[in-house]
C-alpha atoms as a PDB file:
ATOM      1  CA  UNK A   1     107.075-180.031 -17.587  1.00  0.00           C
ATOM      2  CA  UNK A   2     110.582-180.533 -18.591  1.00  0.00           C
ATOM      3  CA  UNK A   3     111.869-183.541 -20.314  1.00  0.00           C
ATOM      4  CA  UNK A   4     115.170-184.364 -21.537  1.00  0.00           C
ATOM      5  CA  UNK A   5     117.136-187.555 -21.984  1.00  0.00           C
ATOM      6  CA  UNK A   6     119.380-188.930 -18.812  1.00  0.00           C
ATOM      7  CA  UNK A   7     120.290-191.871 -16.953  1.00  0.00           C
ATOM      8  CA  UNK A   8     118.975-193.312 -13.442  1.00  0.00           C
ATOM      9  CA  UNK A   9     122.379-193.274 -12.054  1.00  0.00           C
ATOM     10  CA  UNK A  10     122.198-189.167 -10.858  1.00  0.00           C
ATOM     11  CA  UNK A  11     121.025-187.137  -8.148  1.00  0.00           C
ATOM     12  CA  UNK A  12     118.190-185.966 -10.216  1.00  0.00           C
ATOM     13  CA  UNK A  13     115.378-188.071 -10.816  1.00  0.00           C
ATOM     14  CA  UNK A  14     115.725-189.435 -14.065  1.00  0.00           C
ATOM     15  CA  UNK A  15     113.396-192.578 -14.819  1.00  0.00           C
ATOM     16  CA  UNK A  16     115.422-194.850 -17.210  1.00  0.00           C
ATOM     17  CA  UNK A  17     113.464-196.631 -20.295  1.00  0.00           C
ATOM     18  CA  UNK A  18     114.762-199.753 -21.804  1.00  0.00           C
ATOM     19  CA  UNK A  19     112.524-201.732 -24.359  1.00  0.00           C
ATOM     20  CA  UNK A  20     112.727-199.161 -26.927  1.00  0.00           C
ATOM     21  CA  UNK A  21     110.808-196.449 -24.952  1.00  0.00           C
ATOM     22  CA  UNK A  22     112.414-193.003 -24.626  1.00  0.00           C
ATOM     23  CA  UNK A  23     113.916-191.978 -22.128  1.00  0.00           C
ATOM     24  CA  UNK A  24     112.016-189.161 -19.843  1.00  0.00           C
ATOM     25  CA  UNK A  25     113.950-186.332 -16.796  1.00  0.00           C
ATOM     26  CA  UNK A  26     111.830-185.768 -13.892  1.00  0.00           C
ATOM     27  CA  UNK A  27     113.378-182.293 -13.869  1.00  0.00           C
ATOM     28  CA  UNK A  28     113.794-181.594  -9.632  1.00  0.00           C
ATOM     29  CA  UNK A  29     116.911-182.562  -7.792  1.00  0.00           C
ATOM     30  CA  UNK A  30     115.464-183.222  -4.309  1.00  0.00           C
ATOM     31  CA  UNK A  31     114.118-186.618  -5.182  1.00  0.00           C
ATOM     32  CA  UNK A  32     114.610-189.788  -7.235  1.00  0.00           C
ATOM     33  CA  UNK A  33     113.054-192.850  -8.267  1.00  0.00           C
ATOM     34  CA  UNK A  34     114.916-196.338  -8.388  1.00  0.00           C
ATOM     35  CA  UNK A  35     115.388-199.386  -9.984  1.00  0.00           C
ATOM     36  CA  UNK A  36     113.973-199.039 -13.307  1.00  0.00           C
ATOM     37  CA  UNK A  37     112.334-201.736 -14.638  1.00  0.00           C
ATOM     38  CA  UNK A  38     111.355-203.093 -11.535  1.00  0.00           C
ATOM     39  CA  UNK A  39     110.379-206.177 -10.738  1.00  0.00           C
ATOM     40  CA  UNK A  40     108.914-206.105  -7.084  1.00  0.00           C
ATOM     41  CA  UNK A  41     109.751-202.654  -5.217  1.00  0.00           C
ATOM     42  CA  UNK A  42     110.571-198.877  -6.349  1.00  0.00           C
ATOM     43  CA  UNK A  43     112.369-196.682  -4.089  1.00  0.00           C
ATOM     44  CA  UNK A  44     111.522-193.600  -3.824  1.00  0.00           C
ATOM     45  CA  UNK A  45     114.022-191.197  -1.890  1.00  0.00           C
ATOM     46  CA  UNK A  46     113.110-187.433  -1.103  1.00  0.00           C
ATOM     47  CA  UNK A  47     114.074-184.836   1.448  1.00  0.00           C
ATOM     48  CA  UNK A  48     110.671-183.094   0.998  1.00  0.00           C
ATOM     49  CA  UNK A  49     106.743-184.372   1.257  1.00  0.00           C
ATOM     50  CA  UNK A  50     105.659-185.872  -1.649  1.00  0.00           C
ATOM     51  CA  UNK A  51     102.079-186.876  -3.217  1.00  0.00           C
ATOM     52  CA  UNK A  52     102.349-189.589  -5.129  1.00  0.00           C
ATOM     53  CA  UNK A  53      99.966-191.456  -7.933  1.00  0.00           C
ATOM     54  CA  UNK A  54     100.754-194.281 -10.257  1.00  0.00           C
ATOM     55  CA  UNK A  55      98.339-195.426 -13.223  1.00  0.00           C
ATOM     56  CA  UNK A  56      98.482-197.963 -15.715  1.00  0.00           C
ATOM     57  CA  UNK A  57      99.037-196.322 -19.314  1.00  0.00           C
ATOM     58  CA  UNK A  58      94.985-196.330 -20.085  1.00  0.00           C
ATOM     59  CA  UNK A  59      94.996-194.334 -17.061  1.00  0.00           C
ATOM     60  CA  UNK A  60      93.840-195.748 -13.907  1.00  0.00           C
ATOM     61  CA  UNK A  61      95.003-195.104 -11.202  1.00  0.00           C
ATOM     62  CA  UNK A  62      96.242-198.233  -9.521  1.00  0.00           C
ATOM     63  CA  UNK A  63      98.043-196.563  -5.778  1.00  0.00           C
ATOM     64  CA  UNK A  64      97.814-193.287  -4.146  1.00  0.00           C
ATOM     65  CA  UNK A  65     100.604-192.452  -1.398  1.00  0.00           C
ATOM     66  CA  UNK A  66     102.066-189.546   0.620  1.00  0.00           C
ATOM     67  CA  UNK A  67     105.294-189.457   1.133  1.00  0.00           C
ATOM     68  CA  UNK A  68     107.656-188.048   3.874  1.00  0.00           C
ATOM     69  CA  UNK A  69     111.226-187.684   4.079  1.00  0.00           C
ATOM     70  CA  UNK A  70     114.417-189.946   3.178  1.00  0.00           C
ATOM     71  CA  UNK A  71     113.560-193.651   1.676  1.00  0.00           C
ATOM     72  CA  UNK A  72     110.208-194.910   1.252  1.00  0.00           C
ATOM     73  CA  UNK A  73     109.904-198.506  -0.751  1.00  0.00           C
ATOM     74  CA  UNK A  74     106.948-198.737  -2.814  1.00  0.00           C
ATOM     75  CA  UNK A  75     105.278-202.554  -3.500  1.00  0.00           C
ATOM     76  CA  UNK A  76     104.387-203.131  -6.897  1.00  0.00           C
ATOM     77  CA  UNK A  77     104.937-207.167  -6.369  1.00  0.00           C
ATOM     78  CA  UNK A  78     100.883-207.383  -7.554  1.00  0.00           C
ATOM     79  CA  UNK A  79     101.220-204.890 -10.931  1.00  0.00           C
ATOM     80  CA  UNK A  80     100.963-206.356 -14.127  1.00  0.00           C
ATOM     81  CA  UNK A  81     104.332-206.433 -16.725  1.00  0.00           C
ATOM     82  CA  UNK A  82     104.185-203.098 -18.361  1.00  0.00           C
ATOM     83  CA  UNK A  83     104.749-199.371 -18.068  1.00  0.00           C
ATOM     84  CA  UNK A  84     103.452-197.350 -15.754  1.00  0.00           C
ATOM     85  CA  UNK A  85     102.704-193.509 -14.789  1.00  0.00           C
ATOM     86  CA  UNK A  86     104.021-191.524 -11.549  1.00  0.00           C
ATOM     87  CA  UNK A  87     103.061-188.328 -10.916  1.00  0.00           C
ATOM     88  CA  UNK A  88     104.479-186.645  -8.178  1.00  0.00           C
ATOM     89  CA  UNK A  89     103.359-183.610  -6.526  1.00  0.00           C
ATOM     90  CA  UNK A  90     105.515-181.703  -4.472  1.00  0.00           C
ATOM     91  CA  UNK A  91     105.563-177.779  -3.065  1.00  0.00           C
ATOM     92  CA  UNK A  92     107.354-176.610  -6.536  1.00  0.00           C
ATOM     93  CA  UNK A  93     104.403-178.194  -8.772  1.00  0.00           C
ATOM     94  CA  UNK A  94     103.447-181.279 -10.155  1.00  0.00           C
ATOM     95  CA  UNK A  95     106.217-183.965 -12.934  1.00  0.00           C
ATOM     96  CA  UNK A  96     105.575-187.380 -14.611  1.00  0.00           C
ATOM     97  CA  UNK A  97     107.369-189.848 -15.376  1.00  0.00           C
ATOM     98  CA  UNK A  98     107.508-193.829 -16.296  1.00  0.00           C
ATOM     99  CA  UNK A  99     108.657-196.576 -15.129  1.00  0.00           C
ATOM    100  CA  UNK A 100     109.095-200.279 -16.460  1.00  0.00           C
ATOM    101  CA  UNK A 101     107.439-203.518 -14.064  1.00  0.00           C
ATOM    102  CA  UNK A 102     108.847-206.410 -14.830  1.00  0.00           C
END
């Protein structure tokens, strides 16, 4: 997996970290993840078929989806505060990344 620093704010899916947490590149162009933190709703957008799991940071996994094309909004209104784990799969292979619910 590749990780570098970067902001939210570009084409490439870059998951931003505030609260002291580093920051972490999602390193594939055709898809990114927004707003980060969160509060009630992610957006993912994508012009490819995604598989997508989030788990808490011990681990579980707390929602499984598949993903088509464009925008898909993703509830996370009943999560807990904290950090989180996405891992999406795609055709190319398999990134993580974090994200912040407020």
């Amino acid at each position: 997996f590749s990780m570098a620093s970067g902001n939210i704010a570009l084409n490439i899916a870059k998951w931003y970290m505030s609260s002291g947490i580093s920051e972490t590149l999602l390193n594939d162009s055709e898809y990114k993840l927004s707003p980060n933190p969160a509060t009630n709703n992610i957006t993912l957008e994508s012009n490819q078929k995604l598989e997508i799991e989030i788990s808490n940071i011990q681990g579980q996994i707390i929602k499984r989806l598949k993903i088509k094309y464009n925008k898909t909004d993703i509830d996370i209104s009943d999560f807990a505060s904290g950090v989180y784990i996405i891992k999406v799969q795609t055709e190319k292979g398999i990134m993580t990344g974090k994200f912040i619910k407020e």
